[in-house]
C-alpha atoms as a PDB file:
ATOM      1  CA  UNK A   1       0.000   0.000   0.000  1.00  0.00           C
ATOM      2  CA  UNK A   2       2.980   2.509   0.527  1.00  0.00           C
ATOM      3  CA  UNK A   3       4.280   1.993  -2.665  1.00  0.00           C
ATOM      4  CA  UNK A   4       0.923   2.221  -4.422  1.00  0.00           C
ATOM      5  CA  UNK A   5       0.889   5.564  -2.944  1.00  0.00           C
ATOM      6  CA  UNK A   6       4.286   6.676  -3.643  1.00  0.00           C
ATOM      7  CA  UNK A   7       4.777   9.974  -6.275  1.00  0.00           C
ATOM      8  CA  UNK A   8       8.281   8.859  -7.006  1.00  0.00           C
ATOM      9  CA  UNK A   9       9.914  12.342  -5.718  1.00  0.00           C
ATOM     10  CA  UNK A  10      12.719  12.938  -3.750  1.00  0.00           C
ATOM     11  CA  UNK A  11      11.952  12.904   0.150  1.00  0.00           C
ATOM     12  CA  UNK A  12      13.252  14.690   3.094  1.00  0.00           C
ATOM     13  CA  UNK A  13      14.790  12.201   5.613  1.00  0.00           C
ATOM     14  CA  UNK A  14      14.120  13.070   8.955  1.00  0.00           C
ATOM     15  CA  UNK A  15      16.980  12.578  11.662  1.00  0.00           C
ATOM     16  CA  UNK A  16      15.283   9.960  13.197  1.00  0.00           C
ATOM     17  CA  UNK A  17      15.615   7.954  10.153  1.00  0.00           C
ATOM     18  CA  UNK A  18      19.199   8.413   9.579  1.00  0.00           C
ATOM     19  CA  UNK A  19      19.598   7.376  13.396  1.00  0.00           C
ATOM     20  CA  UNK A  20      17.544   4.442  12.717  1.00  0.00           C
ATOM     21  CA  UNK A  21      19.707   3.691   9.533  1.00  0.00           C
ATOM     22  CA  UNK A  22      23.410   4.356  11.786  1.00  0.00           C
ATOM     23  CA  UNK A  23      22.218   2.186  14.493  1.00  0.00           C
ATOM     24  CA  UNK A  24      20.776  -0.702  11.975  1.00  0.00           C
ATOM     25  CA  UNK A  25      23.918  -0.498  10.011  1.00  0.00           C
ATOM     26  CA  UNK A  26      26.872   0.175  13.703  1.00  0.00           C
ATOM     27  CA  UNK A  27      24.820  -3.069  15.311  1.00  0.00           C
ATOM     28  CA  UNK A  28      23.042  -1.050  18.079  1.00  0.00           C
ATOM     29  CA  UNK A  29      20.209  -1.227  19.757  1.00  0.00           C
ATOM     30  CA  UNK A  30      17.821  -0.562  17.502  1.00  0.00           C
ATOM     31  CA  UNK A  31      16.558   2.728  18.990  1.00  0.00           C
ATOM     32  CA  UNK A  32      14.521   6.061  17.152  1.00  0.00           C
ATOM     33  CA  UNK A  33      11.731   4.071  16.217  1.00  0.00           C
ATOM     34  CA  UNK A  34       9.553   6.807  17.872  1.00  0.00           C
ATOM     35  CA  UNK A  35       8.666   9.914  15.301  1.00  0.00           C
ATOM     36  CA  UNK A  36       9.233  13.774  17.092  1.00  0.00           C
ATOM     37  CA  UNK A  37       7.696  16.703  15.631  1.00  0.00           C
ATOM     38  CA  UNK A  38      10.996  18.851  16.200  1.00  0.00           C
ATOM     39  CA  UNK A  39      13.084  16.963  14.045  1.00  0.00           C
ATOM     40  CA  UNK A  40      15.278  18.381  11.664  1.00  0.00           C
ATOM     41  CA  UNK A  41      15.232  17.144   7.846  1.00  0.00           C
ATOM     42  CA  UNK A  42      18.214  16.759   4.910  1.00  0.00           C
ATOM     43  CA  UNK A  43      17.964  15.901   1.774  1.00  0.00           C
ATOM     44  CA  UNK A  44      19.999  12.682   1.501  1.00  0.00           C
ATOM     45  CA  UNK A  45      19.891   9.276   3.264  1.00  0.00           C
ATOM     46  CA  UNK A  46      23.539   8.440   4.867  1.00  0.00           C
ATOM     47  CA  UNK A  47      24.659   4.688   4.534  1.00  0.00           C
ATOM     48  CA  UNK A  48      28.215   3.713   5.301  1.00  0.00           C
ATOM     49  CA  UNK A  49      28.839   8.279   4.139  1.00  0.00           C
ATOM     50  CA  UNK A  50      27.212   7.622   0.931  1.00  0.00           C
ATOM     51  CA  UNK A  51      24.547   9.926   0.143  1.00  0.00           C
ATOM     52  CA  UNK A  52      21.440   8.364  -1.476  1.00  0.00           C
ATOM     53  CA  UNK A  53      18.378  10.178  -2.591  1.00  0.00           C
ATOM     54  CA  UNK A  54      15.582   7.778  -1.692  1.00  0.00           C
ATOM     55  CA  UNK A  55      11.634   8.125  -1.859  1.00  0.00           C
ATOM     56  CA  UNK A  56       9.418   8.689   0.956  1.00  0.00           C
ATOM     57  CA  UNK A  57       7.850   5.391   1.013  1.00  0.00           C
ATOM     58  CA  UNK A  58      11.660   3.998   1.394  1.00  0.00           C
ATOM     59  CA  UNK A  59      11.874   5.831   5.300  1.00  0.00           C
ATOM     60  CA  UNK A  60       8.700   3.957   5.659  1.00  0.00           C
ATOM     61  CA  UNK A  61      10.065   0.490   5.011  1.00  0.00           C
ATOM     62  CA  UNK A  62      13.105   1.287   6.941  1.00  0.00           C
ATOM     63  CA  UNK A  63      11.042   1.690  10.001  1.00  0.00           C
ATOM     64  CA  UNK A  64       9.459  -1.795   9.201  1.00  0.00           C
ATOM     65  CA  UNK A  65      12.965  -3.170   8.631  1.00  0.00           C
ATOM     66  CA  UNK A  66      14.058  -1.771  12.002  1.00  0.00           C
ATOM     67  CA  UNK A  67      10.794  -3.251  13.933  1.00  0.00           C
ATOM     68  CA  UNK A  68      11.722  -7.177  12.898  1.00  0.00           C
ATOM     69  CA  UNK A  69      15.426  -6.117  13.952  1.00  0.00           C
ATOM     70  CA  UNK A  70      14.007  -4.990  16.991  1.00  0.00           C
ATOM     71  CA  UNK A  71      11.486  -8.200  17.334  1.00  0.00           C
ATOM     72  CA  UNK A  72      14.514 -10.331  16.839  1.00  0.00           C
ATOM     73  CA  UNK A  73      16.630  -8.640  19.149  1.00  0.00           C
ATOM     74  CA  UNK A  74      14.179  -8.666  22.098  1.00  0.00           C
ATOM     75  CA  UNK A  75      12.946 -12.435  21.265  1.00  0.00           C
ATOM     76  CA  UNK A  76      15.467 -13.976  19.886  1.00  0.00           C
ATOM     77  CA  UNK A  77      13.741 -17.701  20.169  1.00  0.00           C
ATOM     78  CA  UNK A  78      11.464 -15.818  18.042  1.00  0.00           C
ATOM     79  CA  UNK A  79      13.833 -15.048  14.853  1.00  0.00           C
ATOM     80  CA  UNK A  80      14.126 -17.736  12.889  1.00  0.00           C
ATOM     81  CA  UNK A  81      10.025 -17.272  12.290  1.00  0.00           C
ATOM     82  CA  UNK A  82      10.667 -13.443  12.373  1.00  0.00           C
ATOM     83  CA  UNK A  83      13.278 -13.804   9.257  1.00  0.00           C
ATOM     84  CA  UNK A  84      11.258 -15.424   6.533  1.00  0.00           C
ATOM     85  CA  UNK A  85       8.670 -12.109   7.332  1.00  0.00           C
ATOM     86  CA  UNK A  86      11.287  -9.974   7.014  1.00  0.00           C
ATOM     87  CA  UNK A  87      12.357 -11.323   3.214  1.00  0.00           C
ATOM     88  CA  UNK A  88       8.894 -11.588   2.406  1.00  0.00           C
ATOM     89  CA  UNK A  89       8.738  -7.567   3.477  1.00  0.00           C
ATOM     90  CA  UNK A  90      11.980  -7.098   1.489  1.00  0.00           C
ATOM     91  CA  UNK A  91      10.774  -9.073  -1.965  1.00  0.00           C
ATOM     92  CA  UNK A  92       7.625  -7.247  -2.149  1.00  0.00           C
ATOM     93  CA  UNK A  93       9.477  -3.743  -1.995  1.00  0.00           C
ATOM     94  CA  UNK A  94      11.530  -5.006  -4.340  1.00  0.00           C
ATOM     95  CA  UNK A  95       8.779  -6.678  -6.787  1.00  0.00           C
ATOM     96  CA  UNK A  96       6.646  -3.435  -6.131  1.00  0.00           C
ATOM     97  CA  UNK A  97       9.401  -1.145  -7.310  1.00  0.00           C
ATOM     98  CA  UNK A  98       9.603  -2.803 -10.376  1.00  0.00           C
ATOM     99  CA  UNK A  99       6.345  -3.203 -10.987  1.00  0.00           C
ATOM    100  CA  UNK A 100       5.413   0.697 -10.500  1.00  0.00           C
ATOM    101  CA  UNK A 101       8.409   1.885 -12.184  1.00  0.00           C
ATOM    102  CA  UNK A 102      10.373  -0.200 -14.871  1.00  0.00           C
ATOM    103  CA  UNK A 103       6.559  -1.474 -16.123  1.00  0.00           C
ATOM    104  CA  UNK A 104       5.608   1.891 -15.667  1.00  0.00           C
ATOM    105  CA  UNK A 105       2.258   0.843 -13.666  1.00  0.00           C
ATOM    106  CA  UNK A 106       2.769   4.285 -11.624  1.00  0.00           C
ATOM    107  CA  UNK A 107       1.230   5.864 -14.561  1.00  0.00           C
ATOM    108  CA  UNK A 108      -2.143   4.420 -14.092  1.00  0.00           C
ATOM    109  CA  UNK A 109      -2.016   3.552 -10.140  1.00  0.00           C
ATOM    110  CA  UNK A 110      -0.361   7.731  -8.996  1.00  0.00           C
ATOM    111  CA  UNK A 111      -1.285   8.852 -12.552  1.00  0.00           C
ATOM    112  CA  UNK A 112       2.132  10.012 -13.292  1.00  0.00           C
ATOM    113  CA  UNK A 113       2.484  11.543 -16.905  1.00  0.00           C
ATOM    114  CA  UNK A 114       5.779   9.435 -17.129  1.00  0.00           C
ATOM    115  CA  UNK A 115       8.672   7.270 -16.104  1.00  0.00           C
ATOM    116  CA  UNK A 116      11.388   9.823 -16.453  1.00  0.00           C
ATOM    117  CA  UNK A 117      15.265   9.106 -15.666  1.00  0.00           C
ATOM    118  CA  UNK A 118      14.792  11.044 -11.900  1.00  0.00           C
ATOM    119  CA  UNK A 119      11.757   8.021 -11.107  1.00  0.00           C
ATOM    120  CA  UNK A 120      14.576   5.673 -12.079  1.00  0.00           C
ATOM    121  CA  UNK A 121      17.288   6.607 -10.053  1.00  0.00           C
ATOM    122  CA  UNK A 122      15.265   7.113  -7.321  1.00  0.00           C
ATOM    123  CA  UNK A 123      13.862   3.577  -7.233  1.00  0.00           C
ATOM    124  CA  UNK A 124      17.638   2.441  -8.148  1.00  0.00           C
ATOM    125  CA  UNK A 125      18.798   4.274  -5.074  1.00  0.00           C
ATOM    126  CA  UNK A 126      15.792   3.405  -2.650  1.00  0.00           C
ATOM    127  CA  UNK A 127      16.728  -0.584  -3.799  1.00  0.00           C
ATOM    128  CA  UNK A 128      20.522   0.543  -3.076  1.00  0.00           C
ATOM    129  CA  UNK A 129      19.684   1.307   0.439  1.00  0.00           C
ATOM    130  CA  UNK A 130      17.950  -2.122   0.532  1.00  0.00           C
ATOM    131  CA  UNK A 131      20.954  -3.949  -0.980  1.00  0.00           C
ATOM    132  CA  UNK A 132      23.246  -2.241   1.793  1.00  0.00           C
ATOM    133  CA  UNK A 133      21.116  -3.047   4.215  1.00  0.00           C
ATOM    134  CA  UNK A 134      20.782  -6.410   3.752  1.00  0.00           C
ATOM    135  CA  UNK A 135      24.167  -7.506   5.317  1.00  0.00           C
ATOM    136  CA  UNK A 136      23.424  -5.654   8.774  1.00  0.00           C
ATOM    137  CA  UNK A 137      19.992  -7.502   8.781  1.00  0.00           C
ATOM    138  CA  UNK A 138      21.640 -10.529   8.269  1.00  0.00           C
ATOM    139  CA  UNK A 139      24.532  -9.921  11.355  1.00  0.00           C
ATOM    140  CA  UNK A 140      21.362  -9.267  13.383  1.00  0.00           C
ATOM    141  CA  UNK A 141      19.504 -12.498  12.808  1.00  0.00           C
ATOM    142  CA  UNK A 142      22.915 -14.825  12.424  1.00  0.00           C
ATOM    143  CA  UNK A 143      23.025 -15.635  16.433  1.00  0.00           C
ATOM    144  CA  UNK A 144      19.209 -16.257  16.573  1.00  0.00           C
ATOM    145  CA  UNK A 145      18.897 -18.312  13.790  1.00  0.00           C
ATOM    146  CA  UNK A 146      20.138 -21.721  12.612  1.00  0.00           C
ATOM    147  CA  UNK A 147      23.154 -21.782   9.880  1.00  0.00           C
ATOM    148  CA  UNK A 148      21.162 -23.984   7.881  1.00  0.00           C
ATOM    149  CA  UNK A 149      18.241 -21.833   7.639  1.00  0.00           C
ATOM    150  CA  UNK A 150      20.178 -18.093   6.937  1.00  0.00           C
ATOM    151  CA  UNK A 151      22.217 -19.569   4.259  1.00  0.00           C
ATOM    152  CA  UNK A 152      19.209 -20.243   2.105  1.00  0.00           C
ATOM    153  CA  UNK A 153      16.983 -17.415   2.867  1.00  0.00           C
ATOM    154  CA  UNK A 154      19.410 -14.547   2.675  1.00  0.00           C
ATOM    155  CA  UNK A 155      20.823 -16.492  -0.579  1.00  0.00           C
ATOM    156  CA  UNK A 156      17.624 -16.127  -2.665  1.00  0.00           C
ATOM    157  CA  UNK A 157      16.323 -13.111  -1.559  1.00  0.00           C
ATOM    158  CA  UNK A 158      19.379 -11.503  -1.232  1.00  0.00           C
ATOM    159  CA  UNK A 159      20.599 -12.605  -5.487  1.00  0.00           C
ATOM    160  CA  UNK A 160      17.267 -11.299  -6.783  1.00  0.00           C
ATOM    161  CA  UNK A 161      17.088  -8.021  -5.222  1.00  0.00           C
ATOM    162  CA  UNK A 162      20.900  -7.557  -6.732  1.00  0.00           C
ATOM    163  CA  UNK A 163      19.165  -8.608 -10.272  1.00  0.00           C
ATOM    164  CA  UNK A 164      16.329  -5.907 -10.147  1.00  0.00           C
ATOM    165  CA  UNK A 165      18.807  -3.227  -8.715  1.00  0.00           C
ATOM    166  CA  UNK A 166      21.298  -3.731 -11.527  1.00  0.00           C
ATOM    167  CA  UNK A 167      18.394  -3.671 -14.344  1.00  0.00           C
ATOM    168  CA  UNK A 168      17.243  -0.577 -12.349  1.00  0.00           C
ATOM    169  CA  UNK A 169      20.513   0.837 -12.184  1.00  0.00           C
ATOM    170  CA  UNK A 170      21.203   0.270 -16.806  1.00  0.00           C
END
């Protein structure tokens, strides 16, 4: 539903995101899941000092990401059923993005007048973000979770969000 909402422009990240993001990506506590009124915004999205321009709907799944962390973390008998929810989230961002903007179904479902190259670079760098993420997620669930099962899951997952953010990225 986020996505089917999205206008595919460039959003302000509030500092409670980019906390959110640094303590996802450091291996904190996974902490500024609370939203404050007062906070300032910027117009880039920090991972690892790379800027990325990401969409609003992007911060949103963030969040979401940062809840199952936090599940995870405060049950961890709980993560290896937390995990396959959490890949599920991250396919259908990653199927959605596609759909909306390389089949250019964001024209009928936001009634944009067009794909132009700024939609595509924004949905390459919002599925950037996703890729980068991907390996803190994955540090986070590794001591919950059997061997057997993280190999697999973060495998497939993992190899077909680097396929759509490549095409996305040409």
């Amino acid at each position: 539903m986020l996505l089917a909402n999205e206008r595919w422009g460039r959003a302000e990240v509030p500092t409670e995101c980019q906390t959110l993001i640094n303590n996802l990506v450091r291996g904190h506590g996974v902490t500024g899941l609370e939203v404050t009124d007062a906070a300032a915004n910027v117009h880039h999205l920090y991972l690892n000092d790379t800027p990325f321009t990401v969409v609003g709907s992007l911060l949103m799944y963030t969040k979401m990401i940062a809840e199952y962390c936090k599940c995870a973390q405060e049950m961890p008998s709980m993560a290896a059923d937390i995990l396959p929810k959490l890949l599920d989230c991250l396919h259908f961002f990653n199927r959605q993005v596609c759909r909306l903007v390389l089949r250019a179904e964001a024209l009928k479902v936001v009634q944009l007048k067009t794909i132009t190259a700024k939609h595509l670079a924004l949905s390459a760098q919002s599925i950037s973000v996703v890729l980068l993420l991907i390996p803190c997620m994955r540090s986070r669930f590794q001591q919950h979770v059997p061997p057997r099962l993280q190999v697999s899951r973060w495998g497939a997952h993992g190899y077909s969000l680097l396929v759509v953010a490549v095409v996305c990225c040409l």
